[in-house]
C-alpha atoms as a PDB file:
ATOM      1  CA  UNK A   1       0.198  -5.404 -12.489  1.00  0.00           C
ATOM      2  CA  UNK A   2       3.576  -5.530 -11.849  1.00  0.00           C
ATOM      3  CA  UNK A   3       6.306  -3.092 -10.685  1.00  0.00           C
ATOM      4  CA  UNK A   4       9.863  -2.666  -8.550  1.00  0.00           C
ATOM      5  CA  UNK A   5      10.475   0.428  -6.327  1.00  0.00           C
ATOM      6  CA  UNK A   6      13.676   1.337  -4.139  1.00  0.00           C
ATOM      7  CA  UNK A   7      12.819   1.200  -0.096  1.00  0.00           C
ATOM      8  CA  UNK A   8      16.328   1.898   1.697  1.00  0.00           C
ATOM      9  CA  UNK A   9      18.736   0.865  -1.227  1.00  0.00           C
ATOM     10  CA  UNK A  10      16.672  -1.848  -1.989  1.00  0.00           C
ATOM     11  CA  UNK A  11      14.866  -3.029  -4.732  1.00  0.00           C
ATOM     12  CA  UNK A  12      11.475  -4.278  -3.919  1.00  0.00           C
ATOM     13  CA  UNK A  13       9.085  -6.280  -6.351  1.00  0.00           C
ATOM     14  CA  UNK A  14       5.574  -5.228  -6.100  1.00  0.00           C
ATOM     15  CA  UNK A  15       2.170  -6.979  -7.434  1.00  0.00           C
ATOM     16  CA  UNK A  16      -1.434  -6.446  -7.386  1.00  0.00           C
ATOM     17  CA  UNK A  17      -3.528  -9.172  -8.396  1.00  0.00           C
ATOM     18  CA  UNK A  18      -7.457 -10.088  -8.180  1.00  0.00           C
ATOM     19  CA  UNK A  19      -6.717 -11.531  -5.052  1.00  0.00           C
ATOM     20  CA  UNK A  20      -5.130  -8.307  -3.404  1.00  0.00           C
ATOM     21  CA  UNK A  21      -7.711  -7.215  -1.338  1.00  0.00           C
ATOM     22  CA  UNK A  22      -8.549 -10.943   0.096  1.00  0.00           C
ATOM     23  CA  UNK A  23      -4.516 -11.268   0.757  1.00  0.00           C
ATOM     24  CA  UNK A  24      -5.238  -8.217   2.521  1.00  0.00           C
ATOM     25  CA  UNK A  25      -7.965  -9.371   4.938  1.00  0.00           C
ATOM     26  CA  UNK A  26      -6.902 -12.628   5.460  1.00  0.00           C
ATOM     27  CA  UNK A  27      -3.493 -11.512   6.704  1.00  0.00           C
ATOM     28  CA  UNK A  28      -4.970  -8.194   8.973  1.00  0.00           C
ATOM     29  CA  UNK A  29      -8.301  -9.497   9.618  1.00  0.00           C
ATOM     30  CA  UNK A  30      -9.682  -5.743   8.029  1.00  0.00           C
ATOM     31  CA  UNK A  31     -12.010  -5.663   5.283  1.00  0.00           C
ATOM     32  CA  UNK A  32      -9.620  -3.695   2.761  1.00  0.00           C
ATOM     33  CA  UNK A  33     -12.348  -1.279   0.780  1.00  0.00           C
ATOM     34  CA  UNK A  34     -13.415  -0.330   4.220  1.00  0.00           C
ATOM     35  CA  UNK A  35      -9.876   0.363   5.050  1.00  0.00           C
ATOM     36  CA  UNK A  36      -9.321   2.237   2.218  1.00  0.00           C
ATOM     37  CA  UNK A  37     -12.738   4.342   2.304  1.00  0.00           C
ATOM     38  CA  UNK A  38     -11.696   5.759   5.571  1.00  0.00           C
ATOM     39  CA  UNK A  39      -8.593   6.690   4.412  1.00  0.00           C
ATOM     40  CA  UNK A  40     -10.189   8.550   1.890  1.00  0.00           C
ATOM     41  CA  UNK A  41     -12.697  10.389   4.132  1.00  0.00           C
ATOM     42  CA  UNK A  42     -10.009  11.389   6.632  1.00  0.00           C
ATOM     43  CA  UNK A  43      -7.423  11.973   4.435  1.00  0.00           C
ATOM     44  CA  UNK A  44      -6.645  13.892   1.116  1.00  0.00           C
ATOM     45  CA  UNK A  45      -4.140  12.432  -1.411  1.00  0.00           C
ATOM     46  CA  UNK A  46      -3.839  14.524  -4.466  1.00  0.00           C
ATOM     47  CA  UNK A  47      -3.642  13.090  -8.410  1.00  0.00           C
ATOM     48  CA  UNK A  48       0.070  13.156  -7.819  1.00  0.00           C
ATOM     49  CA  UNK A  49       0.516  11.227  -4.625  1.00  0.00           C
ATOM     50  CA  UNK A  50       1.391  14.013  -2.348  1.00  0.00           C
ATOM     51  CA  UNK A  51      -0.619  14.910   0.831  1.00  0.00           C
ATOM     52  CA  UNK A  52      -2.968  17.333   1.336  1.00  0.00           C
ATOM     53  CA  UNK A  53      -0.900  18.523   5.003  1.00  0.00           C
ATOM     54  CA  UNK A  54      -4.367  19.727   6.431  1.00  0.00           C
ATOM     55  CA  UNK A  55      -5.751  16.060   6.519  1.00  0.00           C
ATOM     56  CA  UNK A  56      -2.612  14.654   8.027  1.00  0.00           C
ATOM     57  CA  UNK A  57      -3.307  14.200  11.096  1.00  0.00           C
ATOM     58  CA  UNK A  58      -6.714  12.511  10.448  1.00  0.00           C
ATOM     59  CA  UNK A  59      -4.822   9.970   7.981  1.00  0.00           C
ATOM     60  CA  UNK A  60      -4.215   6.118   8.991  1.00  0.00           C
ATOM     61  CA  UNK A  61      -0.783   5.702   8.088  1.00  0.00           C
ATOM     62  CA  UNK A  62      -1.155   1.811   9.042  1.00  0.00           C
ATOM     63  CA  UNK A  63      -3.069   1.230   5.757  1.00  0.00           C
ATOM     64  CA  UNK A  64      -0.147   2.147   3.491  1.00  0.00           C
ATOM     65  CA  UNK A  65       2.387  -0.188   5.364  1.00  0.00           C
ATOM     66  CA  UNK A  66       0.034  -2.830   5.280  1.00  0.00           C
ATOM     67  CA  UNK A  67      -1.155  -2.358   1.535  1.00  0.00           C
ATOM     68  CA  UNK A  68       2.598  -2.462   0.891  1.00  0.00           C
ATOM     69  CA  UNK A  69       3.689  -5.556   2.688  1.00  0.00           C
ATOM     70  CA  UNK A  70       0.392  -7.086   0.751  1.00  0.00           C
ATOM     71  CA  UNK A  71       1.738  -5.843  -2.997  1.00  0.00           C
ATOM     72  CA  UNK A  72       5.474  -7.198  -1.755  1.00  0.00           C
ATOM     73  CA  UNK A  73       4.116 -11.041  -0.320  1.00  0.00           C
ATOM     74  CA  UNK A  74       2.601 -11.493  -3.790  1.00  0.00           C
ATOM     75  CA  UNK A  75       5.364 -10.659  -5.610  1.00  0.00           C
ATOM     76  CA  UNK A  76       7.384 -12.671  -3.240  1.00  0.00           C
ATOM     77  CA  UNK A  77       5.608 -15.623  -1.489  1.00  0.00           C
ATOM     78  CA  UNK A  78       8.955 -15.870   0.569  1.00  0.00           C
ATOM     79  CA  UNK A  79       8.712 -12.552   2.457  1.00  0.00           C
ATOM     80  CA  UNK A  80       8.547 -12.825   6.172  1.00  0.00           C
ATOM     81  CA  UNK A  81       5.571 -11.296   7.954  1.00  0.00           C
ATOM     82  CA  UNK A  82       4.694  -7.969   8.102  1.00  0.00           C
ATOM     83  CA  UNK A  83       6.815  -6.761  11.539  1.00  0.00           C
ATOM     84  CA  UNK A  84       9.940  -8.426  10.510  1.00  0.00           C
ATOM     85  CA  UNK A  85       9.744  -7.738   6.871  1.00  0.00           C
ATOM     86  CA  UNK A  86       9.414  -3.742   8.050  1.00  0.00           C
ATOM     87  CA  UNK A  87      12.302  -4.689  10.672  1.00  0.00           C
ATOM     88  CA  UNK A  88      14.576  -5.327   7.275  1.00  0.00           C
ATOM     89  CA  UNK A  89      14.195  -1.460   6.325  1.00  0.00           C
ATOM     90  CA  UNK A  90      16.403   0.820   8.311  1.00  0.00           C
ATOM     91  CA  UNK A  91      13.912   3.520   7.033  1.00  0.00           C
ATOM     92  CA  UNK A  92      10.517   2.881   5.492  1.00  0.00           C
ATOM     93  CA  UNK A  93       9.410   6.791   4.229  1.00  0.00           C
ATOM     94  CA  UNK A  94       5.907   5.886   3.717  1.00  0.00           C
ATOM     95  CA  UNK A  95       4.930   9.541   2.506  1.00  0.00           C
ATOM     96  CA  UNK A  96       7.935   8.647  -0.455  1.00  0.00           C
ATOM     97  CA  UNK A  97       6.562   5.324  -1.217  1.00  0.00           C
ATOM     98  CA  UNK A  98       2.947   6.288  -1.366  1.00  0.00           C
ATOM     99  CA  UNK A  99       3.139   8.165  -4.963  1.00  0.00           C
ATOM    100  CA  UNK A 100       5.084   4.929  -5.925  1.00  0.00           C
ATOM    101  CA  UNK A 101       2.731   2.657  -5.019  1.00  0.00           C
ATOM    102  CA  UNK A 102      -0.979   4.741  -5.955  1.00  0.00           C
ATOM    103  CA  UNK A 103      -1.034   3.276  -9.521  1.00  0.00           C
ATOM    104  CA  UNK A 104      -0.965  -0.154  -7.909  1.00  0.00           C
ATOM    105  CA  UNK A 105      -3.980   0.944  -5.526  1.00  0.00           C
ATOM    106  CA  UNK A 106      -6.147   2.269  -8.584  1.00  0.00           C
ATOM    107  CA  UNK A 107      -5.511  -0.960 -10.434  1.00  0.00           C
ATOM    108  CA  UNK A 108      -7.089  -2.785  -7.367  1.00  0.00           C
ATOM    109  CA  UNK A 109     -10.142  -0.388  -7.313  1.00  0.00           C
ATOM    110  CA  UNK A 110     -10.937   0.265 -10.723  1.00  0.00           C
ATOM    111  CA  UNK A 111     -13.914  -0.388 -13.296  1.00  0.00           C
ATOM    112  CA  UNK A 112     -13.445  -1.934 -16.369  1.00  0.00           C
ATOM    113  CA  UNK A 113     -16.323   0.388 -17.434  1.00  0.00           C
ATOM    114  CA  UNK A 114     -15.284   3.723 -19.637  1.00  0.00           C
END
């Protein structure tokens, strides 16, 4: 799945592929579902992308950035590494981007199964 958001003015191509969460440990040396599942415990992110702001504090921000730089390097195998493709952004409002970017997230985790 593809898709383009707006980070600071700019328009960024996003993809998730079967390979997302291996891109993912490979370049942060975290397993990515365990990454993710304590997000989820410490965390609460409702249906429409917006935080639950009594979990905030106990949320891993790092996650987000990280799951975004992966979505952007496989949409764009020429993107610099993480630190200096964040060091392009004058602002990087994660808690804006994260509604943008959930669909992407649920495509990686999802069943076929109905």
């Amino acid at each position: 799945m593809e898709k383009t958001i707006e980070i600071d003015g700019k328009k960024i191509k996003l993809k998730s592929t079967g390979a997302t969460a291996l891109r993912y440990k490979a370049q942060f040396q975290q397993d990515f579902f365990n990454d993710l599942f304590k997000l989820v415990k410490g965390g609460k992110i409702e249906k429409d992308g917006t935080i639950d702001p009594s979990t905030i504090e106990s949320m891993d921000f790092e996650f987000f950035y990280n799951y975004t730089w992966v979505l952007a390097k496989q949409a764009d195998k020429e993107i610099p590494d993480p630190i200096e493709w964040l060091d392009g952004f004058d602002v990087f409002p994660i808690i804006d981007i994260i509604p943008e970017i959930q669909d992407l997230l649920y495509k990686t985790i999802q069943s076929k199964k109905k």
